[in-house]
N, C-alpha and C. Protein backbone atom coordinates (compact mmCIF):
# COMPACT_ATOMS: atom_id res chain seq x y z
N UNK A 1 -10.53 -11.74 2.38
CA UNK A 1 -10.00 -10.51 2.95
C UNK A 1 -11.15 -9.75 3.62
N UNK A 2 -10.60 -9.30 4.45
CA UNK A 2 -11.50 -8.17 5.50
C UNK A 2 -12.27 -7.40 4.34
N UNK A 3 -13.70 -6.98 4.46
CA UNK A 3 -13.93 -6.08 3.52
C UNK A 3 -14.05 -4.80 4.07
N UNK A 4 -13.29 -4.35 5.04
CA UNK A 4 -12.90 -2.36 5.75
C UNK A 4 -11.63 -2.77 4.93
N UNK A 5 -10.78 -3.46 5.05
CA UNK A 5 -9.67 -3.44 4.70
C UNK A 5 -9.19 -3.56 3.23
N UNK A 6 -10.38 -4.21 2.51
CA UNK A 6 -10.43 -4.35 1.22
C UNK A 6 -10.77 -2.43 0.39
N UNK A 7 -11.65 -2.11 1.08
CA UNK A 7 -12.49 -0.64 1.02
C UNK A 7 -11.71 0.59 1.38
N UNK A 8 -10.82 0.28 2.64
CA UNK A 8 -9.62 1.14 2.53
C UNK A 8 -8.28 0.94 1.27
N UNK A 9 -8.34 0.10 1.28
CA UNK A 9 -6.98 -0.43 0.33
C UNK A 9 -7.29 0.29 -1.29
N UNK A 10 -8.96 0.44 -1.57
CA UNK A 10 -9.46 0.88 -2.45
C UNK A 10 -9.33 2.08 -2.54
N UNK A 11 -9.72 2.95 -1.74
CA UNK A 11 -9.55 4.24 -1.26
C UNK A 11 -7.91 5.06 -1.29
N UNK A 12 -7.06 4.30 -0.94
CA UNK A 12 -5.93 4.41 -0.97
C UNK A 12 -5.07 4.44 -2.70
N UNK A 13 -6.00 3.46 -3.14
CA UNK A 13 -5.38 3.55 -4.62
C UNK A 13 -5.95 4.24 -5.37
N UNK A 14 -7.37 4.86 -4.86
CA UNK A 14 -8.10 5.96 -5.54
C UNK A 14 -6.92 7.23 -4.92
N UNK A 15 -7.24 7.23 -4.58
CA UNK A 15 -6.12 8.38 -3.74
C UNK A 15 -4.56 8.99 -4.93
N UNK A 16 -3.98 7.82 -4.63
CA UNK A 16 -2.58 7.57 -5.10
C UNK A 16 -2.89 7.79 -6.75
N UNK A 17 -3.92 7.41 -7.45
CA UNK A 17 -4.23 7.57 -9.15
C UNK A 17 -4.42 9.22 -9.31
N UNK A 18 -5.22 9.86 -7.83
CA UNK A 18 -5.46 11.06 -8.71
C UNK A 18 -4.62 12.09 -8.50
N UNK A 19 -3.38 11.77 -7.20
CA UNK A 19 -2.44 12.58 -6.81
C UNK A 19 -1.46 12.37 -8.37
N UNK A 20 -1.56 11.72 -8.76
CA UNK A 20 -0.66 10.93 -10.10
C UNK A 20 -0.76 11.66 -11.06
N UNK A 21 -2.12 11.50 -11.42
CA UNK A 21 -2.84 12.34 -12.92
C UNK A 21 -2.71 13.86 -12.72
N UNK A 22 -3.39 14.28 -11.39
CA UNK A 22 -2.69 15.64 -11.36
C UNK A 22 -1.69 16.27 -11.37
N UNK A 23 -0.55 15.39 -10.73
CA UNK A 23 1.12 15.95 -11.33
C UNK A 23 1.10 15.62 -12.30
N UNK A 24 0.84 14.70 -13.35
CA UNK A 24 0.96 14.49 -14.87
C UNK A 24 0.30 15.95 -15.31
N UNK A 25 -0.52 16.17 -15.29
CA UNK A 25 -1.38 17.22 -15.71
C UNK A 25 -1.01 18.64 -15.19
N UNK A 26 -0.13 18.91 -14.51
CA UNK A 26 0.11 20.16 -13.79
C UNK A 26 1.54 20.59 -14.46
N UNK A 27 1.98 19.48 -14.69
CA UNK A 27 4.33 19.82 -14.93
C UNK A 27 3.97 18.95 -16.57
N UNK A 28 4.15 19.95 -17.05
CA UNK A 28 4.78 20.08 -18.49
C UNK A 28 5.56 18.91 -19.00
N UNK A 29 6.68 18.93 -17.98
CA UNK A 29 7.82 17.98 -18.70
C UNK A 29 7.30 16.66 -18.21
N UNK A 30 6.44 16.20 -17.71
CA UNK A 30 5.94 15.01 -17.38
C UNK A 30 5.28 14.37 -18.19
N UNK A 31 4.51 15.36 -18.95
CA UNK A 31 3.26 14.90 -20.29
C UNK A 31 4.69 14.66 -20.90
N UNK A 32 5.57 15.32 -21.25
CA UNK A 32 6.71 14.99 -22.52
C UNK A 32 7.47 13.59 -22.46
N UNK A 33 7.34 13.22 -20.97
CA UNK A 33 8.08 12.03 -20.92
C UNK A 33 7.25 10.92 -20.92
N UNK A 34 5.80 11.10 -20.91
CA UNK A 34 4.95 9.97 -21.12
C UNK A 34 4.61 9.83 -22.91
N UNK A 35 4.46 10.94 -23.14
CA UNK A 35 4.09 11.05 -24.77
C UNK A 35 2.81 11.74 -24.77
N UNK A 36 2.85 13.01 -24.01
CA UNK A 36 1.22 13.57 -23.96
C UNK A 36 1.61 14.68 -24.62
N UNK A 37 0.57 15.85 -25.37
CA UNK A 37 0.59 17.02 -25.71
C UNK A 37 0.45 17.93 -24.60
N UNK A 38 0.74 19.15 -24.79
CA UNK A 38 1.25 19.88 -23.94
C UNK A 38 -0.42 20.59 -23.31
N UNK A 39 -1.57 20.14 -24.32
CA UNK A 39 -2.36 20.77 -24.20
C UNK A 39 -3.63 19.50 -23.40
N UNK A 40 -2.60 18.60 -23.15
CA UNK A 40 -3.78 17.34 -22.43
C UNK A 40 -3.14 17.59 -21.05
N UNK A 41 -4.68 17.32 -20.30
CA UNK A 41 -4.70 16.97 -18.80
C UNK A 41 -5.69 15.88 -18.42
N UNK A 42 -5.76 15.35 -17.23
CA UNK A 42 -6.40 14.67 -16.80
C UNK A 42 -7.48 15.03 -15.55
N UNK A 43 -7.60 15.98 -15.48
CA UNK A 43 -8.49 16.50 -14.09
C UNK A 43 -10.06 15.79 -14.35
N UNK A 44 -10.46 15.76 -15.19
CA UNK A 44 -11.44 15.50 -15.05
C UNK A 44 -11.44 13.63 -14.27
N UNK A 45 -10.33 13.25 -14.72
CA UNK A 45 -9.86 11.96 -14.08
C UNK A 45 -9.62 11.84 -12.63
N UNK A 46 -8.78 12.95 -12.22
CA UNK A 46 -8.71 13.01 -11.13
C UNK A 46 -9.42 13.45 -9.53
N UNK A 47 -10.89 14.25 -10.46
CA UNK A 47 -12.07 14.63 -10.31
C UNK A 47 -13.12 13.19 -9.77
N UNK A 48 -12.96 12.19 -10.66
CA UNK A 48 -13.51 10.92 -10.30
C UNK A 48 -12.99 9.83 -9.69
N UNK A 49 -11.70 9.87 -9.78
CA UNK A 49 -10.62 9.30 -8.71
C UNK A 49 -10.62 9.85 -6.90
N UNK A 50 -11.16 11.22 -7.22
CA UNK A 50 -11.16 11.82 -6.19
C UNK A 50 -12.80 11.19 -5.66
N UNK A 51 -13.78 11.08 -6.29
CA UNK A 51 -14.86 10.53 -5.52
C UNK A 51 -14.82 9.62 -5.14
N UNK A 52 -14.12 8.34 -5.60
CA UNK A 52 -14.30 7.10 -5.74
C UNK A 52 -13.40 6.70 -4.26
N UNK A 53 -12.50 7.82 -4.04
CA UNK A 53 -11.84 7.39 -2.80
C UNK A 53 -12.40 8.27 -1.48
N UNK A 54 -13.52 8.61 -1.93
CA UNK A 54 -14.36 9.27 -0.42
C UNK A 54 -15.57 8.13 -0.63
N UNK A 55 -16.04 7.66 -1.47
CA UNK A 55 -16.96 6.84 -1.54
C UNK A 55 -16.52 5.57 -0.62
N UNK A 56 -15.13 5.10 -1.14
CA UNK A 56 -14.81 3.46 -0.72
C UNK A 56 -14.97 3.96 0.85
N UNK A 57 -13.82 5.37 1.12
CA UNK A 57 -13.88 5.69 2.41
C UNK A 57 -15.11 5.72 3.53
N UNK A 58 -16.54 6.18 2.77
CA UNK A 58 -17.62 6.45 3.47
C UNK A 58 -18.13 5.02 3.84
N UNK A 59 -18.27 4.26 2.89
CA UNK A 59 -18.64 2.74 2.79
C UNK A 59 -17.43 1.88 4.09
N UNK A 60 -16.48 2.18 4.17
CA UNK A 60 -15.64 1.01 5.29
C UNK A 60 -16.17 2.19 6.49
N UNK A 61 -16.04 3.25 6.25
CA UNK A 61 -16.59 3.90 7.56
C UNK A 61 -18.41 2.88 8.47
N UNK A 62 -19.06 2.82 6.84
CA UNK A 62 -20.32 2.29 7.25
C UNK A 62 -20.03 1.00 7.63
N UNK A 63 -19.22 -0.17 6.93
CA UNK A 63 -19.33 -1.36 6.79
C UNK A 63 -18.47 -1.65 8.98
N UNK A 64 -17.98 -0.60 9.05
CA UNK A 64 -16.97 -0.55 10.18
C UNK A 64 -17.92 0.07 11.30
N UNK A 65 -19.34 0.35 10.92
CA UNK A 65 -20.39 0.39 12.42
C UNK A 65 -21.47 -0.28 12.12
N UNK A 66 -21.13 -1.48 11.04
CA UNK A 66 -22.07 -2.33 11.06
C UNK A 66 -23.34 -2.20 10.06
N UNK A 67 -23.23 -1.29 9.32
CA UNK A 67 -24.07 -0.82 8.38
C UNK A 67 -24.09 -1.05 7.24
N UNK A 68 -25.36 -2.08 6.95
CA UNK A 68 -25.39 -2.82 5.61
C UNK A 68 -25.50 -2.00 4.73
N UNK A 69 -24.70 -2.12 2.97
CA UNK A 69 -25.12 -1.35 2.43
C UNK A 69 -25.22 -2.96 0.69
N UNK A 70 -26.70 -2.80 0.46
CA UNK A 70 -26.82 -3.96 -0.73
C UNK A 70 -25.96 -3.12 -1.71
N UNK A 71 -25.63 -4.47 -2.57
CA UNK A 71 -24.80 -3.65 -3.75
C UNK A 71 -25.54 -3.02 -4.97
N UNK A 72 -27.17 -3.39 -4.89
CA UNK A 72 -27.77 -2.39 -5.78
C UNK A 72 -27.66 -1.08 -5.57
N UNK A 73 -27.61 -0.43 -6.57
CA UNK A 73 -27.54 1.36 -5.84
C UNK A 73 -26.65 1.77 -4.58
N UNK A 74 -25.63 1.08 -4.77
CA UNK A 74 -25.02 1.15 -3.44
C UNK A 74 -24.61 2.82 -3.28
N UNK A 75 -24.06 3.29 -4.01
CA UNK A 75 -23.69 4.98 -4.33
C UNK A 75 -24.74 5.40 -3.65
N UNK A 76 -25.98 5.68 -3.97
CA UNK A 76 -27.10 6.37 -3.20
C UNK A 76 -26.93 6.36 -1.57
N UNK A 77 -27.12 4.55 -1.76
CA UNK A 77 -27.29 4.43 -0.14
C UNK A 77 -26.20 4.50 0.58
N UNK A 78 -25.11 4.35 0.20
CA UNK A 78 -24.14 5.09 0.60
C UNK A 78 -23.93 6.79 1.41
N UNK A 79 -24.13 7.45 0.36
CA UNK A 79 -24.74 8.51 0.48
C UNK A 79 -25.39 9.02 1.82
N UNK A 80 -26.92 8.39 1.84
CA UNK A 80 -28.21 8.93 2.32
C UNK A 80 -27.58 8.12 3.79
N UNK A 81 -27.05 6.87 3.75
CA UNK A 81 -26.74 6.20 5.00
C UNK A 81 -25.80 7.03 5.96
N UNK A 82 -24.33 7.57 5.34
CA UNK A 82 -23.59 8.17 5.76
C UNK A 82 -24.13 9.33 5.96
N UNK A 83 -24.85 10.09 5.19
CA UNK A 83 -25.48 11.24 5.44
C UNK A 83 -26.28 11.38 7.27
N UNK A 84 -27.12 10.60 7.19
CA UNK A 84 -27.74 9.97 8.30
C UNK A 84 -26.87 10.02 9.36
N UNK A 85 -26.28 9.20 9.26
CA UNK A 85 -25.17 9.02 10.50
C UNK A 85 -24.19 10.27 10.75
N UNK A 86 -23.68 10.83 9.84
CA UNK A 86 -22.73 12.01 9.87
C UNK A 86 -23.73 13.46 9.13
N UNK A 87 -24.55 14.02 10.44
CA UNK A 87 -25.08 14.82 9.73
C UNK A 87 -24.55 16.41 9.15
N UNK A 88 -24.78 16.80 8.42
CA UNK A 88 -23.82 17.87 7.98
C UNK A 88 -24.62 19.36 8.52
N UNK A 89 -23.55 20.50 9.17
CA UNK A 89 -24.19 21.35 9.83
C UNK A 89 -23.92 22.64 8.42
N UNK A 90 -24.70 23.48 8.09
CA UNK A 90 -24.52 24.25 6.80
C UNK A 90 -25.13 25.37 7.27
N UNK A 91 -24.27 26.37 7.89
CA UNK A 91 -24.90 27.62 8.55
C UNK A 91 -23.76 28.29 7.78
């Protein structure tokens, strides 16, 4: 398989898990029909679901202008690579 297409497809199911956990975690009667207490949520889940699908996203962005990224430390270089390329203006 394509690996943009593999990296989006990733992104997409990061996506779809944390839109999930947060309606679990937001409506009451949802925890009741799974078997949760009224006093559990998942944000902090959906908090890392939420990175994991800007990460895959930043990475097919890179892998999609040709930009190697090794799989050691890939998170960093991820990061510092995309950073690079998409520089951020903070005025």
């Amino acid at each position: 398989m394509d690996l943009k297409v593999e990296l989006i497809g990733r992104a997409e199911n990061e996506i779809s898990a944390a839109q999930a956990l947060k309606k679990i975690s937001d409506e009451p009667e949802l925890k009741v029909d799974f078997g949760f207490s009224a006093d559990t949520s998942f944000y902090s889940n959906v908090i890392n679901h939420s990175y994991y699908a800007i990460f895959y996203s930043a990475k097919a962005y890179l892998v999609f202008r040709g930009i190697e990224v090794s799989e050691q430390g890939q998170h960093q270089q991820v990061y510092f690579k995309f950073k690079k390329r998409i520089p951020l203006v903070l005025d």
